[in-house]
Protein backbone atom coordinates (compact mmCIF):
# COMPACT_ATOMS: atom_id res chain seq x y z
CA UNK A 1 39.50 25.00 50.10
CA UNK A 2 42.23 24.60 46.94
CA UNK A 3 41.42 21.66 47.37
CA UNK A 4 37.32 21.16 47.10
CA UNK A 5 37.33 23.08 43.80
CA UNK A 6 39.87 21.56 42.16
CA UNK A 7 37.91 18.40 42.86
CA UNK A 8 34.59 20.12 42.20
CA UNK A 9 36.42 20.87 38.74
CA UNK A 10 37.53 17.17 37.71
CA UNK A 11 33.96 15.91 38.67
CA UNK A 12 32.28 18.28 36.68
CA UNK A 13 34.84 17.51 33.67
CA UNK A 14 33.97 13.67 34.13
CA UNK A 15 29.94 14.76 34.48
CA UNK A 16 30.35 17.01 31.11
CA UNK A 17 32.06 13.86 29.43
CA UNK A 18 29.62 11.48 30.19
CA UNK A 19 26.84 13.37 28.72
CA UNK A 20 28.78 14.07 25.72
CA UNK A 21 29.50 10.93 25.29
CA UNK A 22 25.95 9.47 25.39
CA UNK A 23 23.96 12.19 23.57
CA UNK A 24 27.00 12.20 20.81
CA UNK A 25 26.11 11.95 17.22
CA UNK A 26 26.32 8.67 15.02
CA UNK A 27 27.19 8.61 11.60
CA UNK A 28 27.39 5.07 9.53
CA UNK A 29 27.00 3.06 6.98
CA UNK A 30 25.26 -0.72 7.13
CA UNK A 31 26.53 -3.70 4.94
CA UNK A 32 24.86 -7.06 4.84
CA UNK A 33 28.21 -9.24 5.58
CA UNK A 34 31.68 -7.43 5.80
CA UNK A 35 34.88 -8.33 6.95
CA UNK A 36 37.01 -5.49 8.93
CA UNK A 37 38.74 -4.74 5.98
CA UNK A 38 35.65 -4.17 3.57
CA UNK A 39 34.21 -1.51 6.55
CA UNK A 40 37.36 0.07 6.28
CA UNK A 41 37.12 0.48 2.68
CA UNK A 42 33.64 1.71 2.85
CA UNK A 43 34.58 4.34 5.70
CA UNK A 44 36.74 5.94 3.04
CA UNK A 45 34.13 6.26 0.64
CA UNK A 46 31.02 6.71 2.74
CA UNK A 47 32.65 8.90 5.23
CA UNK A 48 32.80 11.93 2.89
CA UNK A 49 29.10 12.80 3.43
CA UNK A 50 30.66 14.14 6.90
CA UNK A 51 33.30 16.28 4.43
CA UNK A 52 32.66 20.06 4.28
CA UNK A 53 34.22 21.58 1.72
CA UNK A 54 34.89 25.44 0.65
CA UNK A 55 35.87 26.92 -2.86
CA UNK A 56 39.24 26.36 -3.70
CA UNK A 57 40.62 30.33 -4.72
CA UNK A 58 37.03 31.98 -4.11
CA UNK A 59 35.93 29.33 -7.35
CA UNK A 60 32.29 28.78 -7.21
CA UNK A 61 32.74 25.08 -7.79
CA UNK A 62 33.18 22.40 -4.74
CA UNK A 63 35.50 19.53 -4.94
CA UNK A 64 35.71 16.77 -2.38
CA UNK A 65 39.70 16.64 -3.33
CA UNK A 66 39.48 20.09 -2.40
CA UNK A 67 42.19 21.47 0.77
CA UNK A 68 39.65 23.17 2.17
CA UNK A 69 37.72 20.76 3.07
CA UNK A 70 37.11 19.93 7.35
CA UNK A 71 34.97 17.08 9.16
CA UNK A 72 32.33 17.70 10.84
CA UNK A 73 32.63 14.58 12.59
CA UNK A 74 36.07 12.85 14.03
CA UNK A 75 34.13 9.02 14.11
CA UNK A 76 32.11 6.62 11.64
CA UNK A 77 30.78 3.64 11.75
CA UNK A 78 30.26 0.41 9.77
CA UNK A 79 27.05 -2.08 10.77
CA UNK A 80 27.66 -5.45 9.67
CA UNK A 81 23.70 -6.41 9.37
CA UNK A 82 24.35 -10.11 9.04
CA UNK A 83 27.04 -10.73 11.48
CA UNK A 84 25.68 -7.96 14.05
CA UNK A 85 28.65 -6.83 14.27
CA UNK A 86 29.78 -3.23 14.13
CA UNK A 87 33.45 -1.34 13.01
CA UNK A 88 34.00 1.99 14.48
CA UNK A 89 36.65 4.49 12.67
CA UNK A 90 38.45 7.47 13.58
CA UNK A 91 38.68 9.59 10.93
CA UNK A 92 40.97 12.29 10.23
CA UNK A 93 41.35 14.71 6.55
CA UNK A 94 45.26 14.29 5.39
CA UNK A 95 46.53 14.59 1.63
CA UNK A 96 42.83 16.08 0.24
CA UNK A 97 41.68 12.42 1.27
CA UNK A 98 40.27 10.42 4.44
CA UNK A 99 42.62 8.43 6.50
CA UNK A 100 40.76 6.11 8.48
CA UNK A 101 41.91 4.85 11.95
CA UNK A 102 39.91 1.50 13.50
CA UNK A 103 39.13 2.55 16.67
CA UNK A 104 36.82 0.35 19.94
CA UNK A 105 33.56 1.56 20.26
CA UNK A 106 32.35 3.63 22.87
CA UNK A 107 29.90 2.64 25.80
CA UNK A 108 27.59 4.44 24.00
CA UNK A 109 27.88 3.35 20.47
CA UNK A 110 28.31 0.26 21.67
CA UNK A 111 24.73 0.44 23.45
CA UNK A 112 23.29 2.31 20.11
CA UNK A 113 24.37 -0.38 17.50
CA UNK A 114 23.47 -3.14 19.80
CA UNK A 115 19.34 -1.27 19.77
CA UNK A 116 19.85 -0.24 16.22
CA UNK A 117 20.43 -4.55 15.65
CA UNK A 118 17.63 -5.31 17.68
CA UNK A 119 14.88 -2.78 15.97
CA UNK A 120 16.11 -4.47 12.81
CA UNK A 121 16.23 -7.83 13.58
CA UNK A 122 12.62 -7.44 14.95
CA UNK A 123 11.43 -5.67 12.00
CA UNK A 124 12.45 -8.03 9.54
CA UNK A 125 10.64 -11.27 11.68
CA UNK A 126 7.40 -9.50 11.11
CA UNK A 127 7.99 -9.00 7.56
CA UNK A 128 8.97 -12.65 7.57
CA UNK A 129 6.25 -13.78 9.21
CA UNK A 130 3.22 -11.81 7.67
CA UNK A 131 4.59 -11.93 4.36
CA UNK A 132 4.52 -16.13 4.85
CA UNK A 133 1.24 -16.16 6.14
CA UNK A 134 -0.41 -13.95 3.07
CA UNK A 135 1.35 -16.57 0.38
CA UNK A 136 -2.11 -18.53 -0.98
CA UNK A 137 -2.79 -20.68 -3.94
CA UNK A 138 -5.93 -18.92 -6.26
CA UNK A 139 -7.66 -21.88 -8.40
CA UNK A 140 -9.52 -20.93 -11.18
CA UNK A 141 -11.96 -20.45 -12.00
CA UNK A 142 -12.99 -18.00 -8.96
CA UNK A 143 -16.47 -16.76 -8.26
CA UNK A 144 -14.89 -13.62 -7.01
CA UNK A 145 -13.50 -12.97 -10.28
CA UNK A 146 -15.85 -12.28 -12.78
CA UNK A 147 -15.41 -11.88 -16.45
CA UNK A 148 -17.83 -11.31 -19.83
CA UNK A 149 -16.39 -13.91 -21.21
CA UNK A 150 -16.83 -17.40 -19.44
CA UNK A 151 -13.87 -18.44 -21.18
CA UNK A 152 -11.53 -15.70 -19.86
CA UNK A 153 -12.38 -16.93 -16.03
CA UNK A 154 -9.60 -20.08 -16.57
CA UNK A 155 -6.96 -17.58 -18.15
CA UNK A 156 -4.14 -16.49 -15.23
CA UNK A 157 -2.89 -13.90 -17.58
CA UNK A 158 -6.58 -11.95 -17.60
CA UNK A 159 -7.09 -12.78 -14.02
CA UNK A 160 -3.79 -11.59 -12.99
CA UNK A 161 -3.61 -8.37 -14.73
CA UNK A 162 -7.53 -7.84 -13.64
CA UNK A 163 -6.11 -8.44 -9.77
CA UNK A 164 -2.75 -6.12 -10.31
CA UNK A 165 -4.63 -3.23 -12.67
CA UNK A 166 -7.56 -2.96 -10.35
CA UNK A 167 -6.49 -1.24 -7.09
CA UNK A 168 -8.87 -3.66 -5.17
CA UNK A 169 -7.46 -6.18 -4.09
CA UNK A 170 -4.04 -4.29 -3.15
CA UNK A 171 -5.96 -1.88 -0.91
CA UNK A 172 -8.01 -4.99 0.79
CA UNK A 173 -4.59 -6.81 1.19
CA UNK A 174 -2.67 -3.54 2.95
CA UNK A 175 -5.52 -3.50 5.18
CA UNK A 176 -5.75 -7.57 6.20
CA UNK A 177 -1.45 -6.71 6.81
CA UNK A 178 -1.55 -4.12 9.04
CA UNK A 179 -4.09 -5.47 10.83
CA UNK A 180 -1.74 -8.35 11.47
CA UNK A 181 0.87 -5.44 12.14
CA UNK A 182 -1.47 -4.42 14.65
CA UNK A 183 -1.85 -7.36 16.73
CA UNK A 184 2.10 -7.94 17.15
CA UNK A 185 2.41 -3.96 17.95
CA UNK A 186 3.04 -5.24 21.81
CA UNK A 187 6.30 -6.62 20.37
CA UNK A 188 7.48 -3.91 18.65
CA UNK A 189 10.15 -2.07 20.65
CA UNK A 190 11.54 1.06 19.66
CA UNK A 191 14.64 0.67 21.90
CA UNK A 192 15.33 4.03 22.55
CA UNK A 193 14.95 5.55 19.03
CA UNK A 194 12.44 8.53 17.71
CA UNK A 195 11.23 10.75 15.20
CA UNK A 196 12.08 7.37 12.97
CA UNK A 197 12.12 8.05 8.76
CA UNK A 198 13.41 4.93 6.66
CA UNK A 199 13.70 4.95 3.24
CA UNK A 200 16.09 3.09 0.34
CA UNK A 201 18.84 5.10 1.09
CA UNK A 202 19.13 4.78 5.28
CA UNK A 203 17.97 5.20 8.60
CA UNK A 204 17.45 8.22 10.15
CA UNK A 205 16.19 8.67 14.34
CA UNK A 206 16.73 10.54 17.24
CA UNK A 207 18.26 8.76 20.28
CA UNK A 208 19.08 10.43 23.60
CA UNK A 209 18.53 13.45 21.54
CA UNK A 210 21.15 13.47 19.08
CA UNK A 211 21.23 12.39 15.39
CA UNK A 212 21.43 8.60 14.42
CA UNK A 213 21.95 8.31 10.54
CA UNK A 214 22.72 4.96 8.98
CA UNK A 215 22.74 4.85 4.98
CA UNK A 216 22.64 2.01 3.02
CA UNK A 217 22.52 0.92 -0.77
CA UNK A 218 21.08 -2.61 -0.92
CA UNK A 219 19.47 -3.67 2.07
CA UNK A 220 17.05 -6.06 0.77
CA UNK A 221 14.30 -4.75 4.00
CA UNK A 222 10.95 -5.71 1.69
CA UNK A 223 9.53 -8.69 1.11
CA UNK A 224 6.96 -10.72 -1.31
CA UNK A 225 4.23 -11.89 -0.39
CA UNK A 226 3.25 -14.44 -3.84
CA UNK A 227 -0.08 -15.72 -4.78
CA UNK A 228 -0.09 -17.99 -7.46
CA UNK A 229 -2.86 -18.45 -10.04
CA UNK A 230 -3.66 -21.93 -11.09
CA UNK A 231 -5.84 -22.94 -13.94
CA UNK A 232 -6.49 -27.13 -14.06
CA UNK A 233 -8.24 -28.50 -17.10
CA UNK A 234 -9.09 -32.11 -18.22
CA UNK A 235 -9.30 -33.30 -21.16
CA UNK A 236 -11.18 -36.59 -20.37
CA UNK A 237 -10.66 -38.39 -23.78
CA UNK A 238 -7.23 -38.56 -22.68
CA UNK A 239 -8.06 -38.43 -18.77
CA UNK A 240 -5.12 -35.73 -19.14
CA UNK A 241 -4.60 -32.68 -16.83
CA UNK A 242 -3.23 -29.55 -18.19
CA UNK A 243 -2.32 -26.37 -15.60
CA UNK A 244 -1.79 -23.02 -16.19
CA UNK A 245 -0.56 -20.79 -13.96
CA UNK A 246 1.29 -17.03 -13.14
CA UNK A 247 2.38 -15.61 -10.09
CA UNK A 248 1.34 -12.03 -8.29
CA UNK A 249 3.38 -10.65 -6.45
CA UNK A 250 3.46 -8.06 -3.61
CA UNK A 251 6.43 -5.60 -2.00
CA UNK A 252 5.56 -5.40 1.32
CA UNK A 253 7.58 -3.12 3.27
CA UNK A 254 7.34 -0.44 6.20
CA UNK A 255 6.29 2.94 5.84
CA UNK A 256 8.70 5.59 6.48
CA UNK A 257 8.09 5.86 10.42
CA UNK A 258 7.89 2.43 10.97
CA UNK A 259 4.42 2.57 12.49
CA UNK A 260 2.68 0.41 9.52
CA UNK A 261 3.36 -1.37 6.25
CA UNK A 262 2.64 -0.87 2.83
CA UNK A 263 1.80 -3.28 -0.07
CA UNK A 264 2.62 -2.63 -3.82
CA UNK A 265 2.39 -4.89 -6.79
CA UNK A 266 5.68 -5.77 -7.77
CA UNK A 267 6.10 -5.66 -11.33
CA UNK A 268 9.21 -7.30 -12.03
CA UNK A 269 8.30 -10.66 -10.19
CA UNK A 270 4.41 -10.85 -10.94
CA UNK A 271 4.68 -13.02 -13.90
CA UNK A 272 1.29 -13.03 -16.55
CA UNK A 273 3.01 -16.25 -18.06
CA UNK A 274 6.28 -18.08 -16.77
CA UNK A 275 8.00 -16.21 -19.58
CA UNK A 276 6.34 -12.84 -19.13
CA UNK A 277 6.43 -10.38 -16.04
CA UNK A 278 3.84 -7.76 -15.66
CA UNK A 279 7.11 -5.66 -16.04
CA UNK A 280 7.90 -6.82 -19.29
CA UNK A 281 4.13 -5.32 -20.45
CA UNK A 282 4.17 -2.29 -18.76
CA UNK A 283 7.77 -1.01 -19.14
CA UNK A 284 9.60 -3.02 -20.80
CA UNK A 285 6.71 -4.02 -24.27
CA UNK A 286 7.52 -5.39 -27.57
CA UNK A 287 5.77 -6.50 -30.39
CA UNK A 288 7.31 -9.77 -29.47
CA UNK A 289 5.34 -10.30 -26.40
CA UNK A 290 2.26 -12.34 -27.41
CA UNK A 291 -0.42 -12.42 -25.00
CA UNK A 292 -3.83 -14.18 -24.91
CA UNK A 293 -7.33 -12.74 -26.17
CA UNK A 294 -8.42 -13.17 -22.69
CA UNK A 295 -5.30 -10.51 -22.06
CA UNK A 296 -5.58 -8.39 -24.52
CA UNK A 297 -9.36 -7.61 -23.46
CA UNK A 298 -8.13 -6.88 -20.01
CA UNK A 299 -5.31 -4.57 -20.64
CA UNK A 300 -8.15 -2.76 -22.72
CA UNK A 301 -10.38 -2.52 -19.38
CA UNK A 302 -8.19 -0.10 -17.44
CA UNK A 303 -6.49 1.97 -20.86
CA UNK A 304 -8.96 3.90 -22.47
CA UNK A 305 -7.49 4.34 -25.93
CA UNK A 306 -5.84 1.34 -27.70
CA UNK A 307 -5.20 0.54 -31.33
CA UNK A 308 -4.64 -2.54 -33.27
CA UNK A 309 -2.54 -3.21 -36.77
CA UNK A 310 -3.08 -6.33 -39.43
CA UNK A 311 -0.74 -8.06 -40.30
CA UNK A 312 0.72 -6.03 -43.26
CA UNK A 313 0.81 -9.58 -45.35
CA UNK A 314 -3.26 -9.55 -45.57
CA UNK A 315 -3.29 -5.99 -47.22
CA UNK A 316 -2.63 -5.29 -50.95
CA UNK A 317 0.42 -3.32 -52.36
CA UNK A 318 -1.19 -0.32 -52.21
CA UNK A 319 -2.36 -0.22 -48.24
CA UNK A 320 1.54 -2.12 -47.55
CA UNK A 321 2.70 1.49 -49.38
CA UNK A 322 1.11 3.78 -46.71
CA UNK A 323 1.74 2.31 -43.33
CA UNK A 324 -0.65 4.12 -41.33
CA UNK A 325 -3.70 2.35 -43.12
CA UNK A 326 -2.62 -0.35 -41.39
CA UNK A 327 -3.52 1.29 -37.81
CA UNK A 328 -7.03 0.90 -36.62
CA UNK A 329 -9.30 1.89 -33.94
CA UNK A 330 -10.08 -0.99 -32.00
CA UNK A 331 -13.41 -1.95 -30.68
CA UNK A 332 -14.96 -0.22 -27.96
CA UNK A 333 -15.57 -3.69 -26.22
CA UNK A 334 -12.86 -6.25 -27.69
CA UNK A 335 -14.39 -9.76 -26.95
CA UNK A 336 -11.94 -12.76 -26.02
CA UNK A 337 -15.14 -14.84 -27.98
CA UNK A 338 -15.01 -12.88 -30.93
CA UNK A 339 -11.04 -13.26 -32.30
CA UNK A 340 -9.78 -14.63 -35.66
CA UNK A 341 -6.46 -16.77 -36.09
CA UNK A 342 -4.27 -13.60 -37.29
CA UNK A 343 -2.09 -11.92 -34.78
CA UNK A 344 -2.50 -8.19 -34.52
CA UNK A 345 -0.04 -5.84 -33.16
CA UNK A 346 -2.04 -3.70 -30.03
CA UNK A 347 -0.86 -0.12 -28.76
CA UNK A 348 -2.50 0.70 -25.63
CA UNK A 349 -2.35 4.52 -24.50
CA UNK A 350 -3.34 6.02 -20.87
CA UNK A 351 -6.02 8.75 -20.42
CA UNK A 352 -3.01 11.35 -21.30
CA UNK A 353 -2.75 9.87 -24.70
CA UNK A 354 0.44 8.39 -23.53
CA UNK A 355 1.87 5.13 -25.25
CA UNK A 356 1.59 2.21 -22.37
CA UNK A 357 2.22 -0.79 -23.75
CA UNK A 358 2.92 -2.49 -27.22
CA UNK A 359 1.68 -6.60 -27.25
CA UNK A 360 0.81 -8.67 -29.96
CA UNK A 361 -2.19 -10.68 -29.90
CA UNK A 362 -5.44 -12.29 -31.48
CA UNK A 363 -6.83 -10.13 -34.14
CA UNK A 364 -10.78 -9.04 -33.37
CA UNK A 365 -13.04 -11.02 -36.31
């Protein structure tokens, strides 16, 4: 009888094991190439989110350097993204630091990373895929882009701020996407994760009903989808062809569950002219950014309160003496027909009265 329970007691050991050992935590961090070395290097520094730490002599203040510090997890791992291939570490708290120990991986982190590679590999051919088949040329002019003045319909930099400015056409794209998302939604296997949340800074699911948190820093998981404007005139004295042309740009990327995408114009990489990103007006503005009439009519389409300022050469002494003289109201309706040969300098101001942007550009006559 000895006998039966002391076996009854091993089996349920090996039983309580098991389940441990598949419904266990994982904690990591995700690279895009790394050799063993660099995911032993990042264990030491990413491995301190698992650090809790207590005031050292009843001090208010924390200190990860601190002795009383404890893990609350003995293991962390490193995802290679690239290579698929995953370091696991034991870790233990010596010296007010983290010693790290490389360590196999268990049958069920092995199983978990192998998923966790899959879900992203998968994720990132749809991105590929849909974001490819949403690139498109745009020749101007365009009957579905209509402007006052006739002139301003050949002008990529007023057709591509009227396409990023106007929520239109990014609302109409999201929806042709994830309608695309939709029909490849047989493919999509969740491999065993749930209650999914992505974000810039990780991964974050349940599987088997335990935590599975991977951060990362610069996973590159969006991509653009690019339309490029192109403007073709001739000038048939010469029979020579001139082109214009800019670039919008879109971030597509998931949405935090996973279950659709989302679309954004990206401001850094939609370019007005090849020298000037939509960033570069909106953020990053300069009196040294000169944009076209055509522009400068736009930008005053979706900012309500914009001002303009001579040049200070074409005033006398007196008005160079008192600066803001040389401010004035612009038009309520600036026309891209209706310009003189100066330069101005334009401040354009949101509904809050907020300073947007600061261009230079045709004077109004």
């Amino acid at each position: 009888m000895k006998w039966i329970y002391l076996l009854l007691g091993v089996y349920s050991l090996i039983i309580a094991h098991s389940v441990t050992a598949e419904t266990q935590s994982i904690t990591g961090y995700a690279c895009e190439d790394c050799s063993a070395k660099e995911a032993a290097k990042l264990t030491s520094s990413q491995a301190s989110v698992l650090l809790s730490c207590q005031p050292d002599n009843n001090q208010n203040t924390l200190k990860a350097a601190s002795s009383n510090c404890t893990l609350t997890q003995r293991r962390f791992l490193i995802f290679d993204i690239f290579n698929q291939k995953t370091h696991a570490f034991n870790l233990a708290y010596q010296r007010q630091r983290i010693a790290t120990t490389p360590s196999p991986l268990t049958k069920a982190e092995h199983s978990a990373a192998k998923d966790f590679f899959q879900l992203l590999q998968a994720k990132s051919h749809i991105l590929d895929n849909i974001a490819l088949s949403h690139h498109e040329d745009i020749s101007l002019p365009n009957s579905q882009i209509d402007f006052k003045a006739n002139s301003c319909s050949l002008d990529p930099a007023a057709v591509i701020l009227r396409l990023a400015l106007d929520p239109t056409l990014t609302t109409r794209l999201r929806d042709r996407v994830n309608v695309d998302y939709n029909s490849l939604s047989a493919d999509d296997k969740r491999t065993g994760f749930a209650a999914l949340h992505v974000s810039e800074s990780g991964f974050y699911a349940l599987r088997n009903g335990s935590n599975f948190s991977v951060a990362w820093d610069k996973l590159h998981k969006a991509r653009l989808i690019k339309k490029q404007i192109i403007a073709e005139s001739a000038d048939y004295a010469t029979i020579a062809h001139t082109k214009a042309s800019g670039l919008l740009a879109f971030r597509l990327g998931w949405q935090d569950d996973l279950t659709a995408l989302s679309v954004e114009v990206e401001p850094q990489y939609t370019m007005i002219t090849p020298d000037i990103s939509l960033a570069d007006v909106l953020h990053h503005s300069s009196w040294n950014i000169k944009l076209s009439a055509c522009a400068i009519a736009e930008l005053q389409q979706h900012f309500v309160t914009s001002s303009y300022a001579r040049p200070r050469s074409d005033f006398s002494a007196e008005k160079r003496q008192h600066h803001s003289n040389t401010t004035e109201i612009a038009p309520e309706h600036y026309s891209a027909d209706a310009v003189t040969d100066e330069t101005c300098r334009w401040l354009f101001h949101d509904k809050e009265g907020k300073l947007v942007s600061t261009v230079s550009g045709p004077c109004p006559s």
